[in-house]
PDB file of N, CA and C in Angstrom:
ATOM      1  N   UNK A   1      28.624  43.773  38.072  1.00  0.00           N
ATOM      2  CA  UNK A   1      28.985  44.924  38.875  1.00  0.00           C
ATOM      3  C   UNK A   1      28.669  44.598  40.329  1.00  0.00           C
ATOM      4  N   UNK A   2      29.872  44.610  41.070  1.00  0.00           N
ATOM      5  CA  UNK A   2      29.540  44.298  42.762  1.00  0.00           C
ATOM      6  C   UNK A   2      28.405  43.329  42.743  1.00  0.00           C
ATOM      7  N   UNK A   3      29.049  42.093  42.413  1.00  0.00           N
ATOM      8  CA  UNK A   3      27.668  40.755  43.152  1.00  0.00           C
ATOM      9  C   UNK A   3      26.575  40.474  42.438  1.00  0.00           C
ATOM     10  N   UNK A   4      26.021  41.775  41.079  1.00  0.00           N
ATOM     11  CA  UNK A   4      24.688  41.309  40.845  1.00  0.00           C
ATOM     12  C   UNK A   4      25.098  41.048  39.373  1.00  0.00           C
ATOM     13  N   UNK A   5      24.270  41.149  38.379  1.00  0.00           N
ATOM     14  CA  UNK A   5      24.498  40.235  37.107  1.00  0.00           C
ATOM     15  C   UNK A   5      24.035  41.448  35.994  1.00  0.00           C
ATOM     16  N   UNK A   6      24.127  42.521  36.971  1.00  0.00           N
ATOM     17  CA  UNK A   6      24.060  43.399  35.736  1.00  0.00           C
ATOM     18  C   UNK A   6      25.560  44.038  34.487  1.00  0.00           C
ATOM     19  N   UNK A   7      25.153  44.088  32.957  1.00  0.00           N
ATOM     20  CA  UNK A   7      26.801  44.001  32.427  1.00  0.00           C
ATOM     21  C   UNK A   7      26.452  45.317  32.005  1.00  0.00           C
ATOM     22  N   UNK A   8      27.400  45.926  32.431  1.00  0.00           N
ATOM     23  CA  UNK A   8      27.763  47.506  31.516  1.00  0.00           C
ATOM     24  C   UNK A   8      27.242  47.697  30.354  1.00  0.00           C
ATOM     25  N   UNK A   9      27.152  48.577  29.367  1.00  0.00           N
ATOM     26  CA  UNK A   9      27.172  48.577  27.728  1.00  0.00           C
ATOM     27  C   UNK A   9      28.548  47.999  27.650  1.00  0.00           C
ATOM     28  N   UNK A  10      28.459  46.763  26.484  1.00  0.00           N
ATOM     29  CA  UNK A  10      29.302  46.241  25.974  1.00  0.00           C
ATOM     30  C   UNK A  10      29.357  46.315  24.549  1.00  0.00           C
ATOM     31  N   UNK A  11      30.794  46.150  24.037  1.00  0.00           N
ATOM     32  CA  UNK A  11      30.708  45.327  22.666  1.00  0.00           C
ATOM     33  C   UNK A  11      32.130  44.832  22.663  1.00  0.00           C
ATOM     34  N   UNK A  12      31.301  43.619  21.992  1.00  0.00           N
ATOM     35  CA  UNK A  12      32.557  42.751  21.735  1.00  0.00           C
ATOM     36  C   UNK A  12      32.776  42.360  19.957  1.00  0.00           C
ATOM     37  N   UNK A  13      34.302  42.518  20.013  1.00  0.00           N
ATOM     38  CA  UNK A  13      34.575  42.457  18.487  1.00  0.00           C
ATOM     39  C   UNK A  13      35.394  40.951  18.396  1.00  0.00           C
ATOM     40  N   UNK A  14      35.171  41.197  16.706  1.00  0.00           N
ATOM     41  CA  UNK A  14      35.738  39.692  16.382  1.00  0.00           C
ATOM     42  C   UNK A  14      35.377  38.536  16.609  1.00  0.00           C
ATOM     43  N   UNK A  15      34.179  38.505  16.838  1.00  0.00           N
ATOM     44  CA  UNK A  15      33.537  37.479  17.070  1.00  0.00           C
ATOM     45  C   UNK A  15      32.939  36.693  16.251  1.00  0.00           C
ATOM     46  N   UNK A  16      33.394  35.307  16.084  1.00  0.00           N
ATOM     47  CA  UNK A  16      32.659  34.132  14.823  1.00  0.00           C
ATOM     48  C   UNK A  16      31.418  33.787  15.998  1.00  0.00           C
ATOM     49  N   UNK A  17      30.605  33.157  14.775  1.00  0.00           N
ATOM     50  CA  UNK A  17      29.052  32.772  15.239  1.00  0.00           C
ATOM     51  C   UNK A  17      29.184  31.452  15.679  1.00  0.00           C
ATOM     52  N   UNK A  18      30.503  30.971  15.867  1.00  0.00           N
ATOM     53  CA  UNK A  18      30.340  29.976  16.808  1.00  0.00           C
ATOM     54  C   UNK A  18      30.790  30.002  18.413  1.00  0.00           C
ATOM     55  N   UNK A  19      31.026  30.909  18.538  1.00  0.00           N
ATOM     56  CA  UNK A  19      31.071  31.315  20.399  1.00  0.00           C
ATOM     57  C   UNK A  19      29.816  31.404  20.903  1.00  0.00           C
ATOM     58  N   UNK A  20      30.149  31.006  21.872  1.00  0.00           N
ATOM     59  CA  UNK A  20      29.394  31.047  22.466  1.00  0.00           C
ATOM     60  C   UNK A  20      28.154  32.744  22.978  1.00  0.00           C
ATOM     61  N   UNK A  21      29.423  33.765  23.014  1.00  0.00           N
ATOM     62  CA  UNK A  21      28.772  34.773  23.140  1.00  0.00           C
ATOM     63  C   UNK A  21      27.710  35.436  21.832  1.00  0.00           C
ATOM     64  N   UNK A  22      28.056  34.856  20.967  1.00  0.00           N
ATOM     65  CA  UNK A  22      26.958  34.385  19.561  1.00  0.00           C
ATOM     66  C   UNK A  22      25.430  33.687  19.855  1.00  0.00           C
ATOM     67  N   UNK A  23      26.196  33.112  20.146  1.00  0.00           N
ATOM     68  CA  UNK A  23      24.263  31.721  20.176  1.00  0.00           C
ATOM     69  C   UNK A  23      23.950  32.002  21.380  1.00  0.00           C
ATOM     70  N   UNK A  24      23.951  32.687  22.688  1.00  0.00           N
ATOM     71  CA  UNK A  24      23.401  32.537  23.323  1.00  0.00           C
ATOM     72  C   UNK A  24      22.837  33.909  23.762  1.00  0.00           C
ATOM     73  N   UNK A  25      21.477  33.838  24.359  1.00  0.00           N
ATOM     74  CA  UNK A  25      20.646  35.282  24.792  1.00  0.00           C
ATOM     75  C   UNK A  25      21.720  35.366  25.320  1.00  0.00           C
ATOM     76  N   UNK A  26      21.732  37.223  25.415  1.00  0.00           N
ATOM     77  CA  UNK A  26      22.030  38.080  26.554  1.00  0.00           C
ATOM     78  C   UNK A  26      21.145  39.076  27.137  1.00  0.00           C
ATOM     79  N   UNK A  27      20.994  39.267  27.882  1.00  0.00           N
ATOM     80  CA  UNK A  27      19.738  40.229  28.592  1.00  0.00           C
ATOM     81  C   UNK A  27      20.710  41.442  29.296  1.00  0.00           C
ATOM     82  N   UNK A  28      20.936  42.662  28.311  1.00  0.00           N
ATOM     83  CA  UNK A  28      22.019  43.573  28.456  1.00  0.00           C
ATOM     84  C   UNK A  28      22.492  44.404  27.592  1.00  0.00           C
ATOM     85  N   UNK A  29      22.753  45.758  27.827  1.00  0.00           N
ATOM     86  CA  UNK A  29      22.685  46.049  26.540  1.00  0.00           C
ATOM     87  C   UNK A  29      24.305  45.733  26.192  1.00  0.00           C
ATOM     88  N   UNK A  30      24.517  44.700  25.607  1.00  0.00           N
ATOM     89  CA  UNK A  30      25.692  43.842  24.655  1.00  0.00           C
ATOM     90  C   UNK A  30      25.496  43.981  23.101  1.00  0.00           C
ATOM     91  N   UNK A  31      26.516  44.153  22.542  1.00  0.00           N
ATOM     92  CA  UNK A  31      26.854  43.455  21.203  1.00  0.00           C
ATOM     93  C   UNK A  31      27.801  42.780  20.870  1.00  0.00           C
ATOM     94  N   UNK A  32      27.668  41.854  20.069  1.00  0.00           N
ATOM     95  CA  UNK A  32      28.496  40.860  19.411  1.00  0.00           C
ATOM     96  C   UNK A  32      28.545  41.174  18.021  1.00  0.00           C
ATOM     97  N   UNK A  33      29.845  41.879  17.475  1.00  0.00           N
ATOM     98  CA  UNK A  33      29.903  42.022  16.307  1.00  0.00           C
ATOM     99  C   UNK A  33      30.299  41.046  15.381  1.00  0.00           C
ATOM    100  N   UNK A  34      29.456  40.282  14.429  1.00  0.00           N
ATOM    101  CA  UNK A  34      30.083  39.219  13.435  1.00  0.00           C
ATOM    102  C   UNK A  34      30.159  40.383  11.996  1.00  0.00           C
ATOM    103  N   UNK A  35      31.591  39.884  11.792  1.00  0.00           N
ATOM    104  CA  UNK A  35      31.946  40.507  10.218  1.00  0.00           C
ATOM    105  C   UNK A  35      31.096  39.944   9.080  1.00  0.00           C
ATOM    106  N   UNK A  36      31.030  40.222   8.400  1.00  0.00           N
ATOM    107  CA  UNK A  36      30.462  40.216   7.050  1.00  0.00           C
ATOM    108  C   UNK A  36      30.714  40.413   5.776  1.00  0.00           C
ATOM    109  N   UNK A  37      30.820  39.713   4.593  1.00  0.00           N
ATOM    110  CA  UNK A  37      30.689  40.586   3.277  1.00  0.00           C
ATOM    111  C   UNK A  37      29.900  41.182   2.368  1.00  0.00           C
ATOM    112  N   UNK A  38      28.886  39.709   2.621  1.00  0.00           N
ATOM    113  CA  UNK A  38      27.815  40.192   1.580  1.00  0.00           C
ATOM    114  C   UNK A  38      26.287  39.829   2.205  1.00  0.00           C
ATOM    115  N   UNK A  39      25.192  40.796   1.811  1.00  0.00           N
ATOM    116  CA  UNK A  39      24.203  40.849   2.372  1.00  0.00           C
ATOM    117  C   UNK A  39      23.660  39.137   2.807  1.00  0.00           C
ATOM    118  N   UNK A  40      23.875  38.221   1.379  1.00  0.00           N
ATOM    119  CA  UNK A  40      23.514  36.844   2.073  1.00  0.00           C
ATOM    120  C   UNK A  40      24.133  36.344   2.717  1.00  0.00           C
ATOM    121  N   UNK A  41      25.629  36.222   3.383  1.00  0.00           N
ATOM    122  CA  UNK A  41      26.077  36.199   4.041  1.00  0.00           C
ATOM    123  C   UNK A  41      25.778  36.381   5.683  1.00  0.00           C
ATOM    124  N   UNK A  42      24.803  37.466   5.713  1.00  0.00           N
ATOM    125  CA  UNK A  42      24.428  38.189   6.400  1.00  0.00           C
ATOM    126  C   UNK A  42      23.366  37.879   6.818  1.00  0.00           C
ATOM    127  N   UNK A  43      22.234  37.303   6.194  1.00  0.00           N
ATOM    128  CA  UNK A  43      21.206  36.577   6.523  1.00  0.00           C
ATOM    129  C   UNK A  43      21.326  35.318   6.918  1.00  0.00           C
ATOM    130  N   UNK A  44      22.564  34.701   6.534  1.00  0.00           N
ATOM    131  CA  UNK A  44      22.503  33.066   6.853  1.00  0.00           C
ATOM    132  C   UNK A  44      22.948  33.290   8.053  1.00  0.00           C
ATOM    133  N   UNK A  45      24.052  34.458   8.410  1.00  0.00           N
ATOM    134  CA  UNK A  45      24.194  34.301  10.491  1.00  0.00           C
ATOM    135  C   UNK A  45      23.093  34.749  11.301  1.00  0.00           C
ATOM    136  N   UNK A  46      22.464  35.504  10.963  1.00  0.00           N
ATOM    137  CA  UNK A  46      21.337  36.242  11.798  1.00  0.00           C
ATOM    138  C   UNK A  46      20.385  35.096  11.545  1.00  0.00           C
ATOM    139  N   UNK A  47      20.398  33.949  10.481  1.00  0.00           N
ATOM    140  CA  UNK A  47      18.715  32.764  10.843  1.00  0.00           C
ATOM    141  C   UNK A  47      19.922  31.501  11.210  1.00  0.00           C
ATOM    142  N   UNK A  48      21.067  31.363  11.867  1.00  0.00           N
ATOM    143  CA  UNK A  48      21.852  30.498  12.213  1.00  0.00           C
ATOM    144  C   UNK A  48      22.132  30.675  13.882  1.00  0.00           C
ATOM    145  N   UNK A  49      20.834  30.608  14.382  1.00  0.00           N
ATOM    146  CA  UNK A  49      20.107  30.455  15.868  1.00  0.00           C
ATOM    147  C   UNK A  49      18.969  30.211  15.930  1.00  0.00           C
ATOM    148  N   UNK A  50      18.821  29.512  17.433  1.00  0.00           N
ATOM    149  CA  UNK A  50      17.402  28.662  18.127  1.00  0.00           C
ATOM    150  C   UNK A  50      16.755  30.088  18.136  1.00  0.00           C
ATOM    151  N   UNK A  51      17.183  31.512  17.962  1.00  0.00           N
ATOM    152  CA  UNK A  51      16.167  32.526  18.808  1.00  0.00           C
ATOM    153  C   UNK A  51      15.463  33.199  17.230  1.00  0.00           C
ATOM    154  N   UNK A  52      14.527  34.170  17.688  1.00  0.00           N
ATOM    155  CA  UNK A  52      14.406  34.703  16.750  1.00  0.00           C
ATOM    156  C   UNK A  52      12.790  36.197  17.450  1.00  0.00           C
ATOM    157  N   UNK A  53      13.580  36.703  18.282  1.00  0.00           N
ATOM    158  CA  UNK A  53      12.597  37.980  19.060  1.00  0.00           C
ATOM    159  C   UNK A  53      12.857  38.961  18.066  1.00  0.00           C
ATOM    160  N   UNK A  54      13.685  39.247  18.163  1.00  0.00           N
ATOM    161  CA  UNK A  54      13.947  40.901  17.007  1.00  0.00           C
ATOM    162  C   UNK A  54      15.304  40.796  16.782  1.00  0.00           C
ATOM    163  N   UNK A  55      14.757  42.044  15.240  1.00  0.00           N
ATOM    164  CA  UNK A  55      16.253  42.105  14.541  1.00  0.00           C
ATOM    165  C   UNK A  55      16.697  43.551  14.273  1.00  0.00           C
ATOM    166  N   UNK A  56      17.527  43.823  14.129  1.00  0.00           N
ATOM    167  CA  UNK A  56      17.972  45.549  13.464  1.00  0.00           C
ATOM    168  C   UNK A  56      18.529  45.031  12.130  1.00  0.00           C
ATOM    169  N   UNK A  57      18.168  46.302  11.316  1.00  0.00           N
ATOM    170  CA  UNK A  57      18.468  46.723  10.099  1.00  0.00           C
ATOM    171  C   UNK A  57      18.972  47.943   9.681  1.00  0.00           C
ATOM    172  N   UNK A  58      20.114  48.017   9.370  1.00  0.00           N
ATOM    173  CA  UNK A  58      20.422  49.899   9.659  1.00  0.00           C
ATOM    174  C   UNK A  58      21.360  49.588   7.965  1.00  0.00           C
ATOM    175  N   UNK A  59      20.486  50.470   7.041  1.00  0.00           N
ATOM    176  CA  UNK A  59      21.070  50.707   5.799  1.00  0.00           C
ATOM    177  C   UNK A  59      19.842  52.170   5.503  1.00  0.00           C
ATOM    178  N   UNK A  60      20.457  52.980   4.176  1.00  0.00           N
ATOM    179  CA  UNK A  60      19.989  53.656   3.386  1.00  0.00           C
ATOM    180  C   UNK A  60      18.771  53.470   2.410  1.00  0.00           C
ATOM    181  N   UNK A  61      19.350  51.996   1.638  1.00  0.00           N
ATOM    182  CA  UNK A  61      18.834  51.388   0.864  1.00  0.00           C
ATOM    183  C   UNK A  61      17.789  50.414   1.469  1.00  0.00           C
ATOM    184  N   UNK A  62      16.408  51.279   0.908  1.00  0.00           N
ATOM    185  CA  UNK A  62      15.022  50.908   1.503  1.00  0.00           C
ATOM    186  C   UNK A  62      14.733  49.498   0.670  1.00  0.00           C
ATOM    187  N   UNK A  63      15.144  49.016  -0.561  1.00  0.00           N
ATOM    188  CA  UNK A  63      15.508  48.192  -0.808  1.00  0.00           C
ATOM    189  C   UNK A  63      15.771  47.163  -0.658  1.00  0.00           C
ATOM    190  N   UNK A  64      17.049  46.932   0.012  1.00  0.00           N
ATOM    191  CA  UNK A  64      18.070  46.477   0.953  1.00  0.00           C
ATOM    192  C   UNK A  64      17.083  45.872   2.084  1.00  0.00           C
ATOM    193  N   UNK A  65      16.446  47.273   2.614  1.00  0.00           N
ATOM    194  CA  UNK A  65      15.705  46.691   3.829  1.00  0.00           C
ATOM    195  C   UNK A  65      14.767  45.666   3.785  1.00  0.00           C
ATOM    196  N   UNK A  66      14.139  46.103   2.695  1.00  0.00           N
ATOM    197  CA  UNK A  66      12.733  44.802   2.514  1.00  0.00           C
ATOM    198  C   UNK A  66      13.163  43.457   2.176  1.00  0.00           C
ATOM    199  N   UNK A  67      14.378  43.724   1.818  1.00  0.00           N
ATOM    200  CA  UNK A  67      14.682  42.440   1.751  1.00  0.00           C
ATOM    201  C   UNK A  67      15.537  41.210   2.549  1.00  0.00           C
ATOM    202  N   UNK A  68      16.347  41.868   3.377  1.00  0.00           N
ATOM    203  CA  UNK A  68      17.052  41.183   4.404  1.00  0.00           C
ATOM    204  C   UNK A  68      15.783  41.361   5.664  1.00  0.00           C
ATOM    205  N   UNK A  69      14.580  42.083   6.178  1.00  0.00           N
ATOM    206  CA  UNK A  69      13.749  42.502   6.597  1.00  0.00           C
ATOM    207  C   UNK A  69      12.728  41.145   6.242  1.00  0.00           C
ATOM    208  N   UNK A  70      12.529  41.008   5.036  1.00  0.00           N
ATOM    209  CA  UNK A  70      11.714  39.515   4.796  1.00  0.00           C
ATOM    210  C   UNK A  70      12.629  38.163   5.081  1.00  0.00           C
ATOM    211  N   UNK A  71      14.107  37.761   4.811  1.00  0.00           N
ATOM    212  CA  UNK A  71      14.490  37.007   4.505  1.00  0.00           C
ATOM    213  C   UNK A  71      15.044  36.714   6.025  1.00  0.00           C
ATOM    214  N   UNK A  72      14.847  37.411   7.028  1.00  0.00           N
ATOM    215  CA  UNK A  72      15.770  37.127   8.689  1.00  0.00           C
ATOM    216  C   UNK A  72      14.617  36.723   8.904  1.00  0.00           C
ATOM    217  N   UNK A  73      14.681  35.526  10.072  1.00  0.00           N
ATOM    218  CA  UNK A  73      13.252  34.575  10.460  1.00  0.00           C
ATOM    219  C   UNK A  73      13.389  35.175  12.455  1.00  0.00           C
ATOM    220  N   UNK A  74      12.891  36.376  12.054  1.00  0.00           N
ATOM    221  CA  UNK A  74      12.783  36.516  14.090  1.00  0.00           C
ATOM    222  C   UNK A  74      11.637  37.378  13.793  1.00  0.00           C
ATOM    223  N   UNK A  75      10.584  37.360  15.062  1.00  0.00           N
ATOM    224  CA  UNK A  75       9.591  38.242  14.727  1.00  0.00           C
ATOM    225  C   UNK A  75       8.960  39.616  14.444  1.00  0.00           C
ATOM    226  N   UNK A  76       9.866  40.753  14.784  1.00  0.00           N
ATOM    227  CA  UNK A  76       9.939  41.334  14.484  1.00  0.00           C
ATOM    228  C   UNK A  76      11.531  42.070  14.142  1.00  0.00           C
ATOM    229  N   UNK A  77      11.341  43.519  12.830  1.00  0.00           N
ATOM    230  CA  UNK A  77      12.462  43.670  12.840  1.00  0.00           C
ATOM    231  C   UNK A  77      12.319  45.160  12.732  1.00  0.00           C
ATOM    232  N   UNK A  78      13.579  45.894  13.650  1.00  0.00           N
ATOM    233  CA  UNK A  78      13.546  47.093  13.301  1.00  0.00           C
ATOM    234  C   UNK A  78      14.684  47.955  12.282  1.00  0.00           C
ATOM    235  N   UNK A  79      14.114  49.129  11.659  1.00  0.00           N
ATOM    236  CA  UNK A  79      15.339  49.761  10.793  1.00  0.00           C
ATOM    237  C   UNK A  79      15.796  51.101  11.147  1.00  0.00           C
ATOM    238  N   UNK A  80      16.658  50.911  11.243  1.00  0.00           N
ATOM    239  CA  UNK A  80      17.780  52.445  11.607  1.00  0.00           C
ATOM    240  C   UNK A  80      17.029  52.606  12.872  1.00  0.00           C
ATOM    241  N   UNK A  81      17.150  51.802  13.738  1.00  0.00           N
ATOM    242  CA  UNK A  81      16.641  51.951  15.358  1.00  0.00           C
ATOM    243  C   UNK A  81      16.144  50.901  15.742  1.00  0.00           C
ATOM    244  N   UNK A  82      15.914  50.737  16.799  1.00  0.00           N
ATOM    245  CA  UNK A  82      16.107  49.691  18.183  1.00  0.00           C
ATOM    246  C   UNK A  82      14.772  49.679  19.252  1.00  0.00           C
ATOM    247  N   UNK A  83      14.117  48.758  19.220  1.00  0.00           N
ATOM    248  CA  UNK A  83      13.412  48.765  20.277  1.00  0.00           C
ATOM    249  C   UNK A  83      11.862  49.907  20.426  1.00  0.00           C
ATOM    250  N   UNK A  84      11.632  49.909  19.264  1.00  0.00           N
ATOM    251  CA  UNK A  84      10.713  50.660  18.961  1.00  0.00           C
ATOM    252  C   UNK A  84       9.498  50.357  19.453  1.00  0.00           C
ATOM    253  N   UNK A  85       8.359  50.386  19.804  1.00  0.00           N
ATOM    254  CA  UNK A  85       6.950  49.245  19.886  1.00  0.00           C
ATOM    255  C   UNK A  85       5.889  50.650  20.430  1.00  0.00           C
ATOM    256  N   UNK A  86       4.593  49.417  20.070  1.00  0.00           N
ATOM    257  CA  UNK A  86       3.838  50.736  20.194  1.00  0.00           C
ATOM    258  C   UNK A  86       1.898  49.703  20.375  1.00  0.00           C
ATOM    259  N   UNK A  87       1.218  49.809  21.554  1.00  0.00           N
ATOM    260  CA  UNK A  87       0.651  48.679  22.168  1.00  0.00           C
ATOM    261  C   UNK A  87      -0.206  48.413  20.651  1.00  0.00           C
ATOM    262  N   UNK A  88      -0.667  49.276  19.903  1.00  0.00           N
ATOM    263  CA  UNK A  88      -1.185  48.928  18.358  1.00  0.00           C
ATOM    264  C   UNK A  88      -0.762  48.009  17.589  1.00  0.00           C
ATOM    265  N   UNK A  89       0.346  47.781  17.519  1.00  0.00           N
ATOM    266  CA  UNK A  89       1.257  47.102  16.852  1.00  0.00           C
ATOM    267  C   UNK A  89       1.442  45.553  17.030  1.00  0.00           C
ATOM    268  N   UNK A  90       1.632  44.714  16.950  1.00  0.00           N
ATOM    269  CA  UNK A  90       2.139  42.996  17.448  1.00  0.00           C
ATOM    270  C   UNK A  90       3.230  42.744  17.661  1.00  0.00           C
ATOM    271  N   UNK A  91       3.822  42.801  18.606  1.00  0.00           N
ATOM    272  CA  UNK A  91       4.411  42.476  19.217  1.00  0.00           C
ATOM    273  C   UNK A  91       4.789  40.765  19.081  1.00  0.00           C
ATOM    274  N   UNK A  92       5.695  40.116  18.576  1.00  0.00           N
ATOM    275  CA  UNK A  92       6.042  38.403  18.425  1.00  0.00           C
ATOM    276  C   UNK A  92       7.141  38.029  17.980  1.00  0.00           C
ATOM    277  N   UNK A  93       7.591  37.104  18.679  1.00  0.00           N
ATOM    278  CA  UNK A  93       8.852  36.545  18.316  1.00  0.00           C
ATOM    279  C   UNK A  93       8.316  35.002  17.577  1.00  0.00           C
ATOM    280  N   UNK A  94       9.479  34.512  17.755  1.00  0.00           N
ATOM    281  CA  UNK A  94       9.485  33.020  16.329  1.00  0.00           C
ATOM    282  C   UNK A  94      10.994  32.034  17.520  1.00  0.00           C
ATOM    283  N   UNK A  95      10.645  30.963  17.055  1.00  0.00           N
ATOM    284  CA  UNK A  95      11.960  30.300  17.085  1.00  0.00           C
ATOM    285  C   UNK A  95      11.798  30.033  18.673  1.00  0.00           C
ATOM    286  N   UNK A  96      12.834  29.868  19.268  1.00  0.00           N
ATOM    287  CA  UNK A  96      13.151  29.694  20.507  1.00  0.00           C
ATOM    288  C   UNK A  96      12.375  30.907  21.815  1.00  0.00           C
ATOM    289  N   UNK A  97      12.483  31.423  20.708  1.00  0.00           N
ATOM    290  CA  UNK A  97      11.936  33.181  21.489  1.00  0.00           C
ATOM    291  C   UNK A  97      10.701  33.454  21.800  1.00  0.00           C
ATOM    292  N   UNK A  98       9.783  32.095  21.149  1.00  0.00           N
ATOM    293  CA  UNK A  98       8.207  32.137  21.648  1.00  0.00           C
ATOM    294  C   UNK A  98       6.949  32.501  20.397  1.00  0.00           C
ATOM    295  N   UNK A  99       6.643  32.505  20.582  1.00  0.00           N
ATOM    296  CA  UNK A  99       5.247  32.036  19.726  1.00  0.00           C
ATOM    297  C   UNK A  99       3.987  33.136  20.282  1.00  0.00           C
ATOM    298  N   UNK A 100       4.004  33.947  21.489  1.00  0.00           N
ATOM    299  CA  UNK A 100       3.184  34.043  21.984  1.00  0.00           C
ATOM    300  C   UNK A 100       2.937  35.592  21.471  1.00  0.00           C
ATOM    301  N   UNK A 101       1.462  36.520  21.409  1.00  0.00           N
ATOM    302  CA  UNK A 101       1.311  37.279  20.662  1.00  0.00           C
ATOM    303  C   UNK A 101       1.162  38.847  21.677  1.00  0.00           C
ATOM    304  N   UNK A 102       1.790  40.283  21.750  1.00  0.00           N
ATOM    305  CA  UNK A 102       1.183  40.871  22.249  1.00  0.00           C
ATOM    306  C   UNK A 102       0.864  41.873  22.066  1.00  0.00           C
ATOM    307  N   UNK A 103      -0.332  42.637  21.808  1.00  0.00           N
ATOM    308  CA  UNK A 103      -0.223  43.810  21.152  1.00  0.00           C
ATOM    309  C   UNK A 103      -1.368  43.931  19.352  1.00  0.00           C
ATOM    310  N   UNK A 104      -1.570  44.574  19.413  1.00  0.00           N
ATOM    311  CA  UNK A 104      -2.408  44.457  17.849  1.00  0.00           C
ATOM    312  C   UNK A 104      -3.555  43.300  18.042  1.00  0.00           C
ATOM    313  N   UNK A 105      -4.337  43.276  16.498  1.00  0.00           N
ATOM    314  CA  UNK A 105      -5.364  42.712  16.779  1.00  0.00           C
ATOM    315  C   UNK A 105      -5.101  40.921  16.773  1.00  0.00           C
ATOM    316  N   UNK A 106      -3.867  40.446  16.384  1.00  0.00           N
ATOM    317  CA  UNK A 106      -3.499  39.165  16.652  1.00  0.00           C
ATOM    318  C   UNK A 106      -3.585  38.793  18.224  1.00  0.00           C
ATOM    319  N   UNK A 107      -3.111  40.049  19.192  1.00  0.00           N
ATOM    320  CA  UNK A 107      -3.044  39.247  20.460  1.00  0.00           C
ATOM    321  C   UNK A 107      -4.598  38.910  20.879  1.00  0.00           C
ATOM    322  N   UNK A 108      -6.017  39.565  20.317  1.00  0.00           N
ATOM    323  CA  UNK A 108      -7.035  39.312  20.633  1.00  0.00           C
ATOM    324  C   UNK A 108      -7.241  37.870  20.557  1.00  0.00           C
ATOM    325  N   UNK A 109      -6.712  36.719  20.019  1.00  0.00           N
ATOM    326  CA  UNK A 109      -6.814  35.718  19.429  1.00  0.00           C
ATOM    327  C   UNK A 109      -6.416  34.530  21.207  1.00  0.00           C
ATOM    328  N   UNK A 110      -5.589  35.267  21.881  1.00  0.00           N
ATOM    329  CA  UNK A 110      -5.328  34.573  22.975  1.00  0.00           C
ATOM    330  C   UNK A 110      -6.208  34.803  23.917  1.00  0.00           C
ATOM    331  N   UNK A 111      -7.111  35.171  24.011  1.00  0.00           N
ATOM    332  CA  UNK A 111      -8.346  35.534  24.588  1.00  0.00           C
ATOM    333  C   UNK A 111      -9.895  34.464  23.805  1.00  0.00           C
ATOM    334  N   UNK A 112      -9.317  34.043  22.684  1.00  0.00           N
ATOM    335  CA  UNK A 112     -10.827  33.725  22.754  1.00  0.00           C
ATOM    336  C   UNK A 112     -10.310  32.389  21.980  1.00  0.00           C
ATOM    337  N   UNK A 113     -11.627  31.731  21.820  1.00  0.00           N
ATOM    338  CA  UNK A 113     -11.935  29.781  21.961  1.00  0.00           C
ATOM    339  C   UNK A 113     -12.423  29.958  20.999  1.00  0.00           C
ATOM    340  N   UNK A 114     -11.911  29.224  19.883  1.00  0.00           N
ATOM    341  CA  UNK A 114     -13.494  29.032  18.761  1.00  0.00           C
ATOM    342  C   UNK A 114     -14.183  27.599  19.127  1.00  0.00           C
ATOM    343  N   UNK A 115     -15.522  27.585  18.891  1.00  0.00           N
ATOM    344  CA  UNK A 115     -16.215  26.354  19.284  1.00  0.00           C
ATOM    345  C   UNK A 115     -17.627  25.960  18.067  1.00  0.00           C
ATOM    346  N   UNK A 116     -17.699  25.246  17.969  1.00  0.00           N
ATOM    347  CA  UNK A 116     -18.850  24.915  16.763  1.00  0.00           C
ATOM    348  C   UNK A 116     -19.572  23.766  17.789  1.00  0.00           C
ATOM    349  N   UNK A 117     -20.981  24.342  17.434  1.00  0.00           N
ATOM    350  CA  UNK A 117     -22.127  23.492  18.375  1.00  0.00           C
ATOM    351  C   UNK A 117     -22.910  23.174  17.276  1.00  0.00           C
ATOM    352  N   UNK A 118     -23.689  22.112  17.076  1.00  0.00           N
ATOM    353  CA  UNK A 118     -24.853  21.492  16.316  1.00  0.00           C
ATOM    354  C   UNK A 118     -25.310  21.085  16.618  1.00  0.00           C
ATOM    355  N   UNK A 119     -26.695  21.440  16.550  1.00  0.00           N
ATOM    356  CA  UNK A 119     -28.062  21.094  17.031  1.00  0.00           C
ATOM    357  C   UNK A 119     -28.752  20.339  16.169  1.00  0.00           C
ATOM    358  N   UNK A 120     -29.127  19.447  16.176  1.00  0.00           N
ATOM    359  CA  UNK A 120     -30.454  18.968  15.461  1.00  0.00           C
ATOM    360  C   UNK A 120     -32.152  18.767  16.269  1.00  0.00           C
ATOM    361  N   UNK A 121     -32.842  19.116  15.702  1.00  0.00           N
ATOM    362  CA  UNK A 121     -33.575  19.871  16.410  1.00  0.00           C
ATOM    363  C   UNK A 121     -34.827  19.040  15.917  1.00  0.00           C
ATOM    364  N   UNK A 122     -34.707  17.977  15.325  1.00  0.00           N
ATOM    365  CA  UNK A 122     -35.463  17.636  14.045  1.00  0.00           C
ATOM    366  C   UNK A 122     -35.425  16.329  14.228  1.00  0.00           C
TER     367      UNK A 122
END
């Protein structure tokens, strides 16, 4: 929009997971819709990228959820909503998307050193 790099709400249809607008971040609110048939289907495009920050899950079947919910490799995932977080919580991605922890009692872990000293005294 005028010069700067901000993109409208988008979505884009018809899109195979080999475009580019597929594999690569976007920082925006974009979608890229890939078709689908079947739930594994469905898991092999969503872990068929370097990234892995967050995922959505939007079904009925709680089911359903725990299980495409365990089987997508990004660090966190949300269901029937988007962008949820809450500073209690952990906050982490996987994959390309980072390693690094924030939030909950895991991020305490980037704060501290373990060290083992032995003395003999004797």
């Amino acid at each position: 929009i005028d010069g700067g790099y901000f993109v409208p709400p988008t979505v884009y249809a018809d899109v195979t997971n080999e475009m580019t607008i597929a594999r690569e971040e976007i920082f925006g609110p974009v979608l890229s819709a890939i078709p689908f048939d079947t739930e594994e289907e469905a898991i092999a495009l969503a872990n068929d990228t370097v990234y892995g920050l967050g995922g959505g899950v939007w079904s009925r079947d709680v089911g359903r959820v725990h299980r495409v919910a365990h089987a997508i490799r990004t660090g966190m995932v949300w269901t029937n909503c988007y962008g949820v977080t809450d500073p209690a919580v952990t906050f982490v991605g996987s994959k390309q998307s980072g390693y690094g922890v924030k939030g909950g009692p895991y991020a305490i872990d980037e704060f501290l050193a373990a060290k083992t000293v032995w003395v003999n005294l004797g």
